[in-house]
PDB file of N, CA and C in Angstrom:
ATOM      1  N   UNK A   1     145.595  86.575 142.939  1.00  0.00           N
ATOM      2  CA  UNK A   1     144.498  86.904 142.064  1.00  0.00           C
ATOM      3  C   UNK A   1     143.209  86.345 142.663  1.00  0.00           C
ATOM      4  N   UNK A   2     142.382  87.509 142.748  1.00  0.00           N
ATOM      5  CA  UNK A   2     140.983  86.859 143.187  1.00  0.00           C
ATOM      6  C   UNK A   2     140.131  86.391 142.315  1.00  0.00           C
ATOM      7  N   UNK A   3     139.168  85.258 142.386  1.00  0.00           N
ATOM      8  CA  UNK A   3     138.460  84.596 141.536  1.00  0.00           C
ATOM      9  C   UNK A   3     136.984  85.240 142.020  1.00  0.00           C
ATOM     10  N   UNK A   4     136.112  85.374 140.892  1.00  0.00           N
ATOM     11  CA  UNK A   4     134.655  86.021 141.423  1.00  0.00           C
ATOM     12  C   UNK A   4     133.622  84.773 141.716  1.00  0.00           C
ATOM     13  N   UNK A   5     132.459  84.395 142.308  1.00  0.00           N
ATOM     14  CA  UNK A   5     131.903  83.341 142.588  1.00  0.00           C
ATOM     15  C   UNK A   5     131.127  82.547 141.343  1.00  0.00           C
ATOM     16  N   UNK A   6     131.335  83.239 139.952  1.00  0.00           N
ATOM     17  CA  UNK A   6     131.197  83.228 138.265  1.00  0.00           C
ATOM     18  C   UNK A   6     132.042  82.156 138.548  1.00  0.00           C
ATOM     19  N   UNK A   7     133.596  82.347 138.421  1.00  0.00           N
ATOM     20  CA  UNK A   7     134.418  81.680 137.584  1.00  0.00           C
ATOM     21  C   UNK A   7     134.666  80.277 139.147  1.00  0.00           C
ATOM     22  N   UNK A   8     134.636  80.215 140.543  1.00  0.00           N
ATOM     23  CA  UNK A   8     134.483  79.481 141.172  1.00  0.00           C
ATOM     24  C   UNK A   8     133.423  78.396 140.268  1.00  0.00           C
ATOM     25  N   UNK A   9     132.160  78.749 140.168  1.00  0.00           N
ATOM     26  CA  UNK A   9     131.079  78.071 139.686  1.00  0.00           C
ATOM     27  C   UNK A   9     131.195  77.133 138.630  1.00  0.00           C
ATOM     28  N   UNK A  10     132.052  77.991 137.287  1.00  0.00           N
ATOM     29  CA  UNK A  10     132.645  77.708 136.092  1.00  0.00           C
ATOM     30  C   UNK A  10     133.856  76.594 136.403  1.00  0.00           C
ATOM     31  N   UNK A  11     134.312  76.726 137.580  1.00  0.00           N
ATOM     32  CA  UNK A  11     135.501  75.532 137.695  1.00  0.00           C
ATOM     33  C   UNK A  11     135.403  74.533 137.971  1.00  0.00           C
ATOM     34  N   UNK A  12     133.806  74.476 139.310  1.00  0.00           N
ATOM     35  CA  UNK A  12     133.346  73.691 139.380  1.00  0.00           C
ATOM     36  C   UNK A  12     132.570  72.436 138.453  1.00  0.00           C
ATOM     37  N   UNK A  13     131.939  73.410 137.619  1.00  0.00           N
ATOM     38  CA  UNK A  13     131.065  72.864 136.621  1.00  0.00           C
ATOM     39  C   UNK A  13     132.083  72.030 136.274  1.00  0.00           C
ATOM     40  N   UNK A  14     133.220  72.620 135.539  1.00  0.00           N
ATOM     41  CA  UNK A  14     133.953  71.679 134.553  1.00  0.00           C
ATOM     42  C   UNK A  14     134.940  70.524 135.492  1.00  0.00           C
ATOM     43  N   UNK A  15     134.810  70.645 136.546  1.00  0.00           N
ATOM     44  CA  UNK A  15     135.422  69.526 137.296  1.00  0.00           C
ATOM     45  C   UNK A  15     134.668  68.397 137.410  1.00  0.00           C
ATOM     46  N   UNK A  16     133.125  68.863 138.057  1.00  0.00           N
ATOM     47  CA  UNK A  16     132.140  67.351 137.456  1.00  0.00           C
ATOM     48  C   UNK A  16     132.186  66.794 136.215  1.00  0.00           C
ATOM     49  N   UNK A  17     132.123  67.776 135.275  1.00  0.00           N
ATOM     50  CA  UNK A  17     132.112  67.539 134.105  1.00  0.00           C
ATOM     51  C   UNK A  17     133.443  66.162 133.088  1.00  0.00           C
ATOM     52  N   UNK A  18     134.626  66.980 133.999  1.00  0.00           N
ATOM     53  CA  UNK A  18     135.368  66.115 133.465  1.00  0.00           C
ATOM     54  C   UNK A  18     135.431  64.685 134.349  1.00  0.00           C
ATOM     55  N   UNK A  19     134.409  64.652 135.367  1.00  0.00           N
ATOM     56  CA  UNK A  19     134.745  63.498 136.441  1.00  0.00           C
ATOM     57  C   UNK A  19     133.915  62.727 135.966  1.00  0.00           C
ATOM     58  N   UNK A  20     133.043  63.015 134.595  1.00  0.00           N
ATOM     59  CA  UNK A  20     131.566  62.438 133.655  1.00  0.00           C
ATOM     60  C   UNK A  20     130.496  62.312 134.796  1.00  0.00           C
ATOM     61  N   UNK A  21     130.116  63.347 135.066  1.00  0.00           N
ATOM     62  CA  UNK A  21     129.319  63.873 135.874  1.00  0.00           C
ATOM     63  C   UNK A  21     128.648  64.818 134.939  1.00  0.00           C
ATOM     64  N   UNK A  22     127.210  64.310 134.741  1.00  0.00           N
ATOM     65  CA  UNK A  22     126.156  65.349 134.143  1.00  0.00           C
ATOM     66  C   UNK A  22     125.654  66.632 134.890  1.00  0.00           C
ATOM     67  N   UNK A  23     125.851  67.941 134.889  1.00  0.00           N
ATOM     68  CA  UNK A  23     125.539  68.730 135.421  1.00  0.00           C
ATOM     69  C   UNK A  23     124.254  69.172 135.047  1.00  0.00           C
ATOM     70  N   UNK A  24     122.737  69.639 135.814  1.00  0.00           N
ATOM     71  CA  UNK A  24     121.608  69.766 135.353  1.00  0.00           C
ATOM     72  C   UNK A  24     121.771  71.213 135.444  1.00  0.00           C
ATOM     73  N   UNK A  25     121.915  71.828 137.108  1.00  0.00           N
ATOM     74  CA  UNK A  25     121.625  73.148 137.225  1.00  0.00           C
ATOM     75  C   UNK A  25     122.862  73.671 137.955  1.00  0.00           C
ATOM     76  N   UNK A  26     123.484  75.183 137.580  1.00  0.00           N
ATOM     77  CA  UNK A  26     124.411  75.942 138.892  1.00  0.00           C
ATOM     78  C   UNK A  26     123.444  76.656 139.105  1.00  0.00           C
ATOM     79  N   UNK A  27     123.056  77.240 140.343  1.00  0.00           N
ATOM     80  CA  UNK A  27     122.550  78.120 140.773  1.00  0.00           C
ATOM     81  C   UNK A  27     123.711  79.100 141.976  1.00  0.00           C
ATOM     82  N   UNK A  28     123.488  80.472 141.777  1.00  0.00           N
ATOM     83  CA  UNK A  28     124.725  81.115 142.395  1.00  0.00           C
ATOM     84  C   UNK A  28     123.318  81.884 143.572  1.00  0.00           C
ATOM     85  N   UNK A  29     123.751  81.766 144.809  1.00  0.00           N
ATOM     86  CA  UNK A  29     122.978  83.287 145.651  1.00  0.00           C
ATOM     87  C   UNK A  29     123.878  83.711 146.569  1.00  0.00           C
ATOM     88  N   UNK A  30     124.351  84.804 146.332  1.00  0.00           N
ATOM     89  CA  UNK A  30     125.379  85.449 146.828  1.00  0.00           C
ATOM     90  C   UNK A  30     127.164  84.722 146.638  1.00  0.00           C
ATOM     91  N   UNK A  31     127.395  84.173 147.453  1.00  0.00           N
ATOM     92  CA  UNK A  31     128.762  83.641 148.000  1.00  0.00           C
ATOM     93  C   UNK A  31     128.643  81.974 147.154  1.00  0.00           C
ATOM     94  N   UNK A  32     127.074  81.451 147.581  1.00  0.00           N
ATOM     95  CA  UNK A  32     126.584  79.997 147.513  1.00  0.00           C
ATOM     96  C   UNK A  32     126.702  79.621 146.520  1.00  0.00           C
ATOM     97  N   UNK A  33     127.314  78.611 146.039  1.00  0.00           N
ATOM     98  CA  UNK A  33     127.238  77.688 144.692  1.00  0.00           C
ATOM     99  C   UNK A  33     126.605  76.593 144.650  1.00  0.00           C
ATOM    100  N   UNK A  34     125.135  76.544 144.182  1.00  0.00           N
ATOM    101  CA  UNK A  34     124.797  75.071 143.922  1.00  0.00           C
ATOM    102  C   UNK A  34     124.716  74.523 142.971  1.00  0.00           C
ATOM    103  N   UNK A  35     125.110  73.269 142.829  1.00  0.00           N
ATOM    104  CA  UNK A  35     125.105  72.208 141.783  1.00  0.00           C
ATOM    105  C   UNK A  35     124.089  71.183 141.793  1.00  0.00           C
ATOM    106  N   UNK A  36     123.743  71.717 140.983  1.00  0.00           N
ATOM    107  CA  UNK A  36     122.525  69.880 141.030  1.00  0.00           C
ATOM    108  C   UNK A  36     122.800  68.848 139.796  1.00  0.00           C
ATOM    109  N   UNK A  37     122.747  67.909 139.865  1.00  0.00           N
ATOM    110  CA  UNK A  37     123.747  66.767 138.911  1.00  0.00           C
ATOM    111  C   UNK A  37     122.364  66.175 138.503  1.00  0.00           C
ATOM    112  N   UNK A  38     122.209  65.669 136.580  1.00  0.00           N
ATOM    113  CA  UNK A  38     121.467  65.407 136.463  1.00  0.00           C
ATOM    114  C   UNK A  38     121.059  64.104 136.745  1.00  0.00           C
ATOM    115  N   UNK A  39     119.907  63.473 136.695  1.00  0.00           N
ATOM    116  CA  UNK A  39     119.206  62.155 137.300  1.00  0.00           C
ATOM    117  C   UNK A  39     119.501  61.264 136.041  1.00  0.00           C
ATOM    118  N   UNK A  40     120.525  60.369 135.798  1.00  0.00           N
ATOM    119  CA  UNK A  40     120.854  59.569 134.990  1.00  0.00           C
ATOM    120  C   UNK A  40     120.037  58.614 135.176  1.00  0.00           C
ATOM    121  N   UNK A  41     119.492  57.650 133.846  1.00  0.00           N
ATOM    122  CA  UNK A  41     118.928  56.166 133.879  1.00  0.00           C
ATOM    123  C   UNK A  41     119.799  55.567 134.821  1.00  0.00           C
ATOM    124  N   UNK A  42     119.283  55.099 136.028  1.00  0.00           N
ATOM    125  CA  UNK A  42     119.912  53.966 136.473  1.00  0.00           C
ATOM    126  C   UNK A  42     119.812  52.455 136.156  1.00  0.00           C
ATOM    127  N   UNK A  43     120.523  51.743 135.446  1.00  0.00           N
ATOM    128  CA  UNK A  43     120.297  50.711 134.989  1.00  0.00           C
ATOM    129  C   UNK A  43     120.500  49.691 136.558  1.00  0.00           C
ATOM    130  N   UNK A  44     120.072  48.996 136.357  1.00  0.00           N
ATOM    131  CA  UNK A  44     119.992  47.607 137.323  1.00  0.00           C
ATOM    132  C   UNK A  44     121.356  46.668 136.719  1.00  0.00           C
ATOM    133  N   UNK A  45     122.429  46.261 137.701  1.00  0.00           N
ATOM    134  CA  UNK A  45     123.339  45.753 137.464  1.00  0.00           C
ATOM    135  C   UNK A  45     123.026  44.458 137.063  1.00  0.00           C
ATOM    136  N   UNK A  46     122.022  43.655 137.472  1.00  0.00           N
ATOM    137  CA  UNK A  46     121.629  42.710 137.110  1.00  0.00           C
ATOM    138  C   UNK A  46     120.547  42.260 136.059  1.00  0.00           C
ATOM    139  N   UNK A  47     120.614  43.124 135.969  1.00  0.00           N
ATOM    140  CA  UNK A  47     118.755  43.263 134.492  1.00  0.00           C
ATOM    141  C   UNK A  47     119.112  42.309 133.394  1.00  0.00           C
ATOM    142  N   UNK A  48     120.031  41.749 132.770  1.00  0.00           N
ATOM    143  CA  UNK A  48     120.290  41.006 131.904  1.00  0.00           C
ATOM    144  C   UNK A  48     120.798  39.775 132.379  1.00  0.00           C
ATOM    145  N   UNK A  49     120.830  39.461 133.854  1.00  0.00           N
ATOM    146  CA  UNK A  49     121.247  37.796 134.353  1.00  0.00           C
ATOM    147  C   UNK A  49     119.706  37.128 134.477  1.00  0.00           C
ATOM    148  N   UNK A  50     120.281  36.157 133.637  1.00  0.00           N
ATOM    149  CA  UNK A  50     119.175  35.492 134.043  1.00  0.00           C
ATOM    150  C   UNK A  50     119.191  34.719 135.537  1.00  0.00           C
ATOM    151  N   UNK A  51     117.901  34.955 135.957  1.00  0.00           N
ATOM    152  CA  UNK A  51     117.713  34.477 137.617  1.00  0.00           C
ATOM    153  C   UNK A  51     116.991  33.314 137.991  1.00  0.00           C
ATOM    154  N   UNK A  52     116.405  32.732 136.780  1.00  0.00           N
ATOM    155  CA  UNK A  52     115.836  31.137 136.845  1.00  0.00           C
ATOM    156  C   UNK A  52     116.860  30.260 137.205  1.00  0.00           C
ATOM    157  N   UNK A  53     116.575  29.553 138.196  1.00  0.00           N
ATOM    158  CA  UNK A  53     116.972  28.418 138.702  1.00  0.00           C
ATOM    159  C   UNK A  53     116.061  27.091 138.629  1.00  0.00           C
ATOM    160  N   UNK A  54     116.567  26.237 138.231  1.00  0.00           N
ATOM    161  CA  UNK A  54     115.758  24.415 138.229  1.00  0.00           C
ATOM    162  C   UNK A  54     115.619  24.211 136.577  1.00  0.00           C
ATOM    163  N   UNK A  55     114.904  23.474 136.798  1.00  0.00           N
ATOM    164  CA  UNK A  55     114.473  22.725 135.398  1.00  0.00           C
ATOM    165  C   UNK A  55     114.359  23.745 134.475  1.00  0.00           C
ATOM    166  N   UNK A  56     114.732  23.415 133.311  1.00  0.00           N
ATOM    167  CA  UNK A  56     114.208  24.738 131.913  1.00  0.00           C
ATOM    168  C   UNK A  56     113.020  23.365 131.238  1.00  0.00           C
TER     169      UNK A  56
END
């Protein structure tokens, strides 16, 4: 069974999707499937340590 570059796209999507991967855009041109993943807040792993050292 052949798959059309629709339902390729559609499989894709839901594979980021379930990998919790925000998908922003598919764009299809011809054969091409692009995915663009959306730009999540990146939090800073450290934003809540405190980084003072010495005397309080």
């Amino acid at each position: 069974m052949s798959s059309t570059v629709e339902q390729k796209a559609l499989s894709l999507l839901r594979a980021f999707e379930g990998a919790g991967k925000s998908v922003h855009r598919v764009s299809i041109e011809g054969r091409r499937i692009e995915i663009e993943l959306s730009k999540e807040n990146v939090r800073d792993e450290f934003e809540r340590i405190n980084m003072h050292y010495g005397k309080t």
